[in-house]
N, C-alpha and C. Protein backbone atom coordinates (compact mmCIF):
# COMPACT_ATOMS: atom_id res chain seq x y z
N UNK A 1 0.84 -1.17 0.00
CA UNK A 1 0.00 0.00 0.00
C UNK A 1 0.89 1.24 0.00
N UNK A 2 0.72 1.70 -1.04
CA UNK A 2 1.47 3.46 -1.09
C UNK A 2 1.13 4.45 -0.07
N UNK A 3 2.21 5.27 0.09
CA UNK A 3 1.62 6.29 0.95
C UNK A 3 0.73 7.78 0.17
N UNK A 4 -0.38 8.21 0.84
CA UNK A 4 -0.49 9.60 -0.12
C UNK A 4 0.19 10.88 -0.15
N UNK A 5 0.19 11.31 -0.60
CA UNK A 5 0.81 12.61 -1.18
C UNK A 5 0.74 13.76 0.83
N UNK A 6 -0.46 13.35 1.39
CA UNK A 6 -0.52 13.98 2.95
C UNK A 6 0.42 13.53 3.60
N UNK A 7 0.65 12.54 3.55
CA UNK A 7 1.83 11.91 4.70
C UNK A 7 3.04 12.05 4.49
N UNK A 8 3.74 12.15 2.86
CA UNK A 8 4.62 12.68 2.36
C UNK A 8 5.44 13.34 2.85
N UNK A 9 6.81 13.92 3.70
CA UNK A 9 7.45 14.80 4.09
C UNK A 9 8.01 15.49 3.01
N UNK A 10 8.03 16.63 2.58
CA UNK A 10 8.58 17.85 1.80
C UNK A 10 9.86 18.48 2.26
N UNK A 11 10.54 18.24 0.81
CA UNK A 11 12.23 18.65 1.58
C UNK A 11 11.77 19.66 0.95
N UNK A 12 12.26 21.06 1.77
CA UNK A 12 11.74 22.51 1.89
C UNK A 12 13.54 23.36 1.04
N UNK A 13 14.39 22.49 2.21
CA UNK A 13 15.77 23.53 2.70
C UNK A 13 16.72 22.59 2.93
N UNK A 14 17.91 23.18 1.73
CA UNK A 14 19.09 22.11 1.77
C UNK A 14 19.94 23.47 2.02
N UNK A 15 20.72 22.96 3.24
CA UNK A 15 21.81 24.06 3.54
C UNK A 15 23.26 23.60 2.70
N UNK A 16 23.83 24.61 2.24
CA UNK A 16 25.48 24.25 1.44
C UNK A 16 26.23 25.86 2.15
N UNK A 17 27.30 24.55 2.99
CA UNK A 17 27.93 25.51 3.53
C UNK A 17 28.88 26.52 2.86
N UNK A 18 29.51 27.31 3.02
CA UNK A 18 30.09 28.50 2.13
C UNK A 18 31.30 29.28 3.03
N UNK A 19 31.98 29.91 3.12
CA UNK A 19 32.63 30.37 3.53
C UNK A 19 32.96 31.69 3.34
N UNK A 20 32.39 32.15 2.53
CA UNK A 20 32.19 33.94 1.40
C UNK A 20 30.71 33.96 1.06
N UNK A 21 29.68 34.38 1.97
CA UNK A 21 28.41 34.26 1.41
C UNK A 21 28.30 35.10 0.47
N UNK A 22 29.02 36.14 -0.24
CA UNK A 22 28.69 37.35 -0.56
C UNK A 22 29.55 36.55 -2.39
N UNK A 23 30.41 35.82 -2.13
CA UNK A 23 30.98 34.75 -3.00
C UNK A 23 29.96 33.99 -3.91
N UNK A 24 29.61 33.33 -2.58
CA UNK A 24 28.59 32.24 -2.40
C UNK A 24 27.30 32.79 -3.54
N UNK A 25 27.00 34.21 -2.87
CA UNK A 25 25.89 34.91 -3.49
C UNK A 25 25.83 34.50 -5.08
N UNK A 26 27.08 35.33 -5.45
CA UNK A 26 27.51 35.97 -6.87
C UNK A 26 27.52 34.45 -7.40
N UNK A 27 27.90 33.11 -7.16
CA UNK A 27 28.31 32.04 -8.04
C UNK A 27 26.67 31.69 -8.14
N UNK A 28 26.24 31.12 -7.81
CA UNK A 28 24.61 30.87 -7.67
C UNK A 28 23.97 31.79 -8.16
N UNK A 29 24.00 32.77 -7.75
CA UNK A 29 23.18 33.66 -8.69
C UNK A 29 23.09 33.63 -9.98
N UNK A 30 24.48 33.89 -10.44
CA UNK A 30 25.01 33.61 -11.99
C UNK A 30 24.76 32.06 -12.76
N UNK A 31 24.96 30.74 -11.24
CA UNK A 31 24.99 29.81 -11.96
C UNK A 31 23.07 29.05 -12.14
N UNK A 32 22.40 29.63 -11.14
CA UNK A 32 21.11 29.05 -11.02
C UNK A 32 20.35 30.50 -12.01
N UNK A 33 21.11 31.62 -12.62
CA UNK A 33 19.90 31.94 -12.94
C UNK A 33 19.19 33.22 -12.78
N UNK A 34 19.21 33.11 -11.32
CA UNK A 34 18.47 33.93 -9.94
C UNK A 34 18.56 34.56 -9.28
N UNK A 35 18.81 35.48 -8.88
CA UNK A 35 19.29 36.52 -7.53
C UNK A 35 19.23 36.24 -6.26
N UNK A 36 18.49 35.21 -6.44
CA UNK A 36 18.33 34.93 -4.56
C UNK A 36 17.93 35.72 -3.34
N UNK A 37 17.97 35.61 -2.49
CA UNK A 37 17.84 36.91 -1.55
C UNK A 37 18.39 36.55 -0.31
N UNK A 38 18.89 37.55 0.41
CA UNK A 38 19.56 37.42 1.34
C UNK A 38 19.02 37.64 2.50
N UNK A 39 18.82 36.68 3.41
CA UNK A 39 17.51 36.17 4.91
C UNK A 39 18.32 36.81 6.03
N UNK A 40 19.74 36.43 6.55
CA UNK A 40 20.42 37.39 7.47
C UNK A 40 21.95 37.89 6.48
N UNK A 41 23.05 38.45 7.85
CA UNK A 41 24.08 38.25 7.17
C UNK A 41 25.38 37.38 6.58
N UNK A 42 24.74 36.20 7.04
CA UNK A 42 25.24 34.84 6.53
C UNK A 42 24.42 33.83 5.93
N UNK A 43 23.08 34.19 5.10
CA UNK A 43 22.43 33.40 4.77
C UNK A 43 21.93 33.71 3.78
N UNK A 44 21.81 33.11 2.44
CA UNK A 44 21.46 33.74 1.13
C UNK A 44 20.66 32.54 0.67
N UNK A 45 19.44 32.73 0.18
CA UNK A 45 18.47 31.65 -0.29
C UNK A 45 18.30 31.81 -1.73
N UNK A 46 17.96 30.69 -2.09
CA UNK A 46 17.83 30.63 -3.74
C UNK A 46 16.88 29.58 -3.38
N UNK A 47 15.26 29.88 -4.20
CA UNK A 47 14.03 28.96 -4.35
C UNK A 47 14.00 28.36 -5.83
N UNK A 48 14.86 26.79 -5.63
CA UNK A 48 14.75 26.29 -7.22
C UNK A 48 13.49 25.24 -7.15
N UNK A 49 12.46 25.33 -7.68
CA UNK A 49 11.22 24.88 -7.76
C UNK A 49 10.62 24.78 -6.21
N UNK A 50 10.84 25.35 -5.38
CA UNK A 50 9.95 24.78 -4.31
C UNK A 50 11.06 24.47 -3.31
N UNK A 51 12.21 24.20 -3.20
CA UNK A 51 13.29 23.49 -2.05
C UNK A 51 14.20 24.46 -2.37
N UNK A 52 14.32 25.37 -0.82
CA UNK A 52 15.56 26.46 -0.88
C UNK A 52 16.78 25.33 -1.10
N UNK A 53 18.17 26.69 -1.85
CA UNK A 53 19.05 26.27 -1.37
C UNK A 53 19.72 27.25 -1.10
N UNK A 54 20.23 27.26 0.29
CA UNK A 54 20.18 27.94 1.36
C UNK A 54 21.68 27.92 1.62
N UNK A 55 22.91 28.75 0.78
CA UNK A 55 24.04 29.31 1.04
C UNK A 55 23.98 30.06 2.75
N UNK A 56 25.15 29.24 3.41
CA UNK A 56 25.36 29.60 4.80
C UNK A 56 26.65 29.68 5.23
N UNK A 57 27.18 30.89 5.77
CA UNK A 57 28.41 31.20 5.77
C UNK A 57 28.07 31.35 7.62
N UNK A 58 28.46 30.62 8.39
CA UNK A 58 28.21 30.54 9.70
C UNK A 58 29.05 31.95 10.70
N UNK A 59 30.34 32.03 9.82
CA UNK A 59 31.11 33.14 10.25
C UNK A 59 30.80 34.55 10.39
N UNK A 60 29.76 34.60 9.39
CA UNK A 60 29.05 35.42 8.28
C UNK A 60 27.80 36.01 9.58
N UNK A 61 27.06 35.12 10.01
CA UNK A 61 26.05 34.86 11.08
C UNK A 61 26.70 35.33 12.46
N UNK A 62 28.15 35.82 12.75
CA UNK A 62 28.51 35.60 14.06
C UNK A 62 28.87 33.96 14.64
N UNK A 63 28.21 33.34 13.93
CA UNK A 63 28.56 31.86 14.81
C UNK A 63 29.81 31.25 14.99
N UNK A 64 30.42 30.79 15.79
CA UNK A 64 31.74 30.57 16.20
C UNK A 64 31.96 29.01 15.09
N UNK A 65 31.96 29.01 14.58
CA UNK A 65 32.15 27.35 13.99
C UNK A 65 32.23 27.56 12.69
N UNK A 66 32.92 26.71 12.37
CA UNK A 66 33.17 26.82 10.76
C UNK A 66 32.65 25.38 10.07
N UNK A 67 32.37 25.55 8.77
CA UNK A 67 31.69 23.88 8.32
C UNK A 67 32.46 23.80 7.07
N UNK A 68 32.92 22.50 6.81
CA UNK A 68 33.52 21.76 5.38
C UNK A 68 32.31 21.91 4.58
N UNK A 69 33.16 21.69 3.18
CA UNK A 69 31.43 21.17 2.00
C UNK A 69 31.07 20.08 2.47
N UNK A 70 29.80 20.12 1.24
CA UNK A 70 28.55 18.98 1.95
C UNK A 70 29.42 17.58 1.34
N UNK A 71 29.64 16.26 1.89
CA UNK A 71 30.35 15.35 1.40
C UNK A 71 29.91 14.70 0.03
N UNK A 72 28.61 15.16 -0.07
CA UNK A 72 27.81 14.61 -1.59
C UNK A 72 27.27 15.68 -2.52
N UNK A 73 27.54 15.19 -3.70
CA UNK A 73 26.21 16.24 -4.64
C UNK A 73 24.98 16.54 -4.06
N UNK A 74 24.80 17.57 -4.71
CA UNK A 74 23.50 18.24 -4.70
C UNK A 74 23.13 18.62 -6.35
N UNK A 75 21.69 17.96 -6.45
CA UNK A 75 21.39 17.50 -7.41
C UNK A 75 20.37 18.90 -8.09
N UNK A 76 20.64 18.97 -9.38
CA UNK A 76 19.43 20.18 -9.80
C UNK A 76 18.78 19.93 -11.31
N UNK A 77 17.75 19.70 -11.41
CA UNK A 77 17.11 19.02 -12.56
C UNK A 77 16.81 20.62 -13.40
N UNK A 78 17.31 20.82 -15.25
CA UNK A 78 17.29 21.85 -15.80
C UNK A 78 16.64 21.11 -16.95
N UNK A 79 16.09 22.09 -17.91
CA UNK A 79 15.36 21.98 -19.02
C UNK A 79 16.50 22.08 -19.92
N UNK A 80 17.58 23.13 -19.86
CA UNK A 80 18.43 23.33 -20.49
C UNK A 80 19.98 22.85 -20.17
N UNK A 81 20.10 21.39 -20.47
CA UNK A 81 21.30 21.38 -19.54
C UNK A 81 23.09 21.85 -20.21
N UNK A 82 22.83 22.18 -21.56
CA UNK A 82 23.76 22.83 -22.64
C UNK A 82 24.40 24.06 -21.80
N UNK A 83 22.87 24.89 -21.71
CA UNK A 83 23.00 26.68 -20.68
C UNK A 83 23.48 25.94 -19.69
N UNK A 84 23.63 25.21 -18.79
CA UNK A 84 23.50 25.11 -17.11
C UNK A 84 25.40 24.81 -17.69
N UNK A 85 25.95 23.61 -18.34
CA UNK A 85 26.76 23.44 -18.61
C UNK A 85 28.13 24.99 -18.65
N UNK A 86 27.26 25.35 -19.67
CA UNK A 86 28.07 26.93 -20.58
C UNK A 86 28.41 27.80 -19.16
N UNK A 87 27.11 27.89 -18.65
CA UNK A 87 27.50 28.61 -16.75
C UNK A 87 28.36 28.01 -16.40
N UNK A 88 28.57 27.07 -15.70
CA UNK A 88 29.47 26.38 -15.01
C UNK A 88 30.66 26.25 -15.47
N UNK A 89 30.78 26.25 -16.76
CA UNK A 89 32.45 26.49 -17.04
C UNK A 89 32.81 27.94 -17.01
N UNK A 90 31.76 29.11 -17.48
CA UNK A 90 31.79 30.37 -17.60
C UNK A 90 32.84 30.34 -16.05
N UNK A 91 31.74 29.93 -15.36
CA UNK A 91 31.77 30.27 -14.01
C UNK A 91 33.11 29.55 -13.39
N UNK A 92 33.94 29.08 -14.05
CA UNK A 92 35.14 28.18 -13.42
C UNK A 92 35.05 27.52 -12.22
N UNK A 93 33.85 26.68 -12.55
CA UNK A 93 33.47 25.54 -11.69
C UNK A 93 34.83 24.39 -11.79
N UNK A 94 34.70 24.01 -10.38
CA UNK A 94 36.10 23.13 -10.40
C UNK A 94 35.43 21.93 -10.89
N UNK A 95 36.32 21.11 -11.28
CA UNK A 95 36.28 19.44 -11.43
C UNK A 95 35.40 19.43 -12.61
N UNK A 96 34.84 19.94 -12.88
CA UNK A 96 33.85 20.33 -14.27
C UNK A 96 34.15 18.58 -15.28
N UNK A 97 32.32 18.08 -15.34
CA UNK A 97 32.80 16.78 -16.38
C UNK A 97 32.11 17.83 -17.52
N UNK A 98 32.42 16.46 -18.71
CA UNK A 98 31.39 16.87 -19.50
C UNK A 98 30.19 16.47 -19.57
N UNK A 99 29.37 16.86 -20.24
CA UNK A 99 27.86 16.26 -20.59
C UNK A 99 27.88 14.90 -20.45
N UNK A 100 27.41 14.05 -19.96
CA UNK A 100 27.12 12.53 -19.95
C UNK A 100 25.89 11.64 -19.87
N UNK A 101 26.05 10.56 -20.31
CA UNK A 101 24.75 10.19 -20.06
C UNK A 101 25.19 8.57 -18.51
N UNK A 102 24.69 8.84 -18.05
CA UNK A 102 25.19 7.71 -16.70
C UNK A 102 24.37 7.15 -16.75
N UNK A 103 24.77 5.49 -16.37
CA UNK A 103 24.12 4.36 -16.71
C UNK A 103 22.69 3.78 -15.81
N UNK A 104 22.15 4.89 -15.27
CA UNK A 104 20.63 4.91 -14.67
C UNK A 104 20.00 5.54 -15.88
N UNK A 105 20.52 6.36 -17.01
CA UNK A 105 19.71 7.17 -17.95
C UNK A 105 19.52 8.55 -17.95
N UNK A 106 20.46 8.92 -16.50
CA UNK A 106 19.98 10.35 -16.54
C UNK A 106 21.17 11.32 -17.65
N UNK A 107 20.94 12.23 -18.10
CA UNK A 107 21.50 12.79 -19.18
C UNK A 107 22.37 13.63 -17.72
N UNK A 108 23.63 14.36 -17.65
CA UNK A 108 23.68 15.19 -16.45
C UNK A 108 25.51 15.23 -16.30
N UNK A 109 26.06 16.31 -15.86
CA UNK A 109 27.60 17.06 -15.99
C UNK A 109 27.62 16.65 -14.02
N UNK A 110 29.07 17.20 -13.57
CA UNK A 110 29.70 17.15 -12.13
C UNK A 110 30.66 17.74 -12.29
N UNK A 111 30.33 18.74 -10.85
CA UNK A 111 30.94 19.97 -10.85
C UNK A 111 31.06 19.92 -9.34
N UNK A 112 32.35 21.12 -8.96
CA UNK A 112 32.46 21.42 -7.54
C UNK A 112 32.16 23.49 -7.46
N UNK A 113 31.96 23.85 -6.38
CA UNK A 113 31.82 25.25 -6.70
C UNK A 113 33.05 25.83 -5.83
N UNK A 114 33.09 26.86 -5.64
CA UNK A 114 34.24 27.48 -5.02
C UNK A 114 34.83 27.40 -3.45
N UNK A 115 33.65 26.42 -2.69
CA UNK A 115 34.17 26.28 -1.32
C UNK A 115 33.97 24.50 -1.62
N UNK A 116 34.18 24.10 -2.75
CA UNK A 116 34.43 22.65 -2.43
C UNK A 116 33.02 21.82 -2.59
N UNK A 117 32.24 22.07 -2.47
CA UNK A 117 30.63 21.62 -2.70
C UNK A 117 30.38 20.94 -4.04
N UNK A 118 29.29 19.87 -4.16
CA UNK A 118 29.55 18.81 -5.00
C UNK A 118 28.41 19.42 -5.72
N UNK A 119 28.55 19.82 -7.29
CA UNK A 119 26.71 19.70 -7.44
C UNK A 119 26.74 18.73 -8.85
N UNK A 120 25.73 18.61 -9.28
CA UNK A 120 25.30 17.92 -10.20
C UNK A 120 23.97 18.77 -11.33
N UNK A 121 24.08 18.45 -12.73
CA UNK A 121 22.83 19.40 -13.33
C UNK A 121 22.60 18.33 -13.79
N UNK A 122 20.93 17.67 -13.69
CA UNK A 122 20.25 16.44 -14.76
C UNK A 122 19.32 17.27 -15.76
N UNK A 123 19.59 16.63 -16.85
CA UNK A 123 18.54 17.09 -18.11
C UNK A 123 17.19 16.59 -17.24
N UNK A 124 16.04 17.65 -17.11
CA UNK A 124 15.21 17.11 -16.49
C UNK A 124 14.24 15.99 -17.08
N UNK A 125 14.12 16.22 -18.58
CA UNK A 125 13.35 14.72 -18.93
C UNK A 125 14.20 13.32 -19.31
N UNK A 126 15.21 13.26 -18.12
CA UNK A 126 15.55 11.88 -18.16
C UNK A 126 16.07 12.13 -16.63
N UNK A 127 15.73 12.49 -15.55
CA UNK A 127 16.00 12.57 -14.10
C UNK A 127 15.35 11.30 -13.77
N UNK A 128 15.96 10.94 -13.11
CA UNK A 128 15.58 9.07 -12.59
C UNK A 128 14.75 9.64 -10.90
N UNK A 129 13.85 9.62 -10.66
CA UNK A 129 13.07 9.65 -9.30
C UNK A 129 12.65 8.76 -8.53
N UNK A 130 13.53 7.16 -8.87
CA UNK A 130 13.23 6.35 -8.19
C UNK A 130 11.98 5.39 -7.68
N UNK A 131 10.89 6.14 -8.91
CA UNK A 131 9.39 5.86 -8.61
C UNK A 131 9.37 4.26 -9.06
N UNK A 132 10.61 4.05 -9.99
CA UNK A 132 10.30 2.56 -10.58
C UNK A 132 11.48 1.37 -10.68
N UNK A 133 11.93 0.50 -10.99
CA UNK A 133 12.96 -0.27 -10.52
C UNK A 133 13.80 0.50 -12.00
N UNK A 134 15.25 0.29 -11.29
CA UNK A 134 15.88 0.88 -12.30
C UNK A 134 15.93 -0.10 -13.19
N UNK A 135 16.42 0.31 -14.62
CA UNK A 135 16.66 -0.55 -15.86
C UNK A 135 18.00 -0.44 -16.19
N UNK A 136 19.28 -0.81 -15.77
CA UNK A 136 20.36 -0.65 -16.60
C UNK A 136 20.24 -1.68 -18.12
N UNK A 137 20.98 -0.88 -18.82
CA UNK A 137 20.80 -1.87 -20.06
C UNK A 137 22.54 -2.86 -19.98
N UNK A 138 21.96 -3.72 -20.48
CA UNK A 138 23.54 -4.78 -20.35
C UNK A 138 23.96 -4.76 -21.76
């Protein structure tokens, strides 16, 4: 028995830590698109369909602690993944692949941004959502 769509938990807010929010700002902005907006003085939000992502510079905030990047990608499904590509090198994204297609089907590049953070761009009509058993082809 499935669950419905009420019981569902909604990921809202993915924090990616930063170390230059004002850095942080300018790469995201440029690379998602968007301007984002800025919530305190260490916290800069960007709303990509519905789930912030929520640049946090803790130093930035006053907070005594400092944070590494996130240890995994962070994933962002585009219509255009050619443009998302062209940004990201514009943007001298580190580790930069090329276009690929990976063997779940999703069409999609890997990239790091300037404090070390993993992201990923999927062509969105081949994003794998796990709704069905995967198919690798042999």
């Amino acid at each position: 028995m499935g669950r419905s769509t009420r019981d569902t938990p909604k990921l809202f807010r993915v924090i990616l830590p930063v170390t230059d929010i004002d850095r942080a700002a300018k790469f995201y902005a440029k690379l998602l698109g968007m301007p984002g907006v800025r919530v305190t003085p260490g916290r800069h939000y960007f709303d990509c369909d519905g789930t912030i992502l929520a640049c946090f510079d803790p130093r930035a905030d006053t907070d005594d602690f400092d944070l590494g990047p996130n240890p995994d990608h962070i994933y962002f499904g585009v219509r255009n993944l050619e443009a998302a590509h062209r940004k990201a090198t514009d943007l001298g994204a580190e580790d930069l692949s090329p276009i690929e297609i990976q063997p779940w089907g999703e069409r999609s590049f890997y990239a790091k941004d300037p404090f070390g953070n993993k992201f990923c761009f999927v062509d969105r009509s081949t994003m794998f959502l796990g709704r069905e058993p995967l198919r690798i082809p042999r």
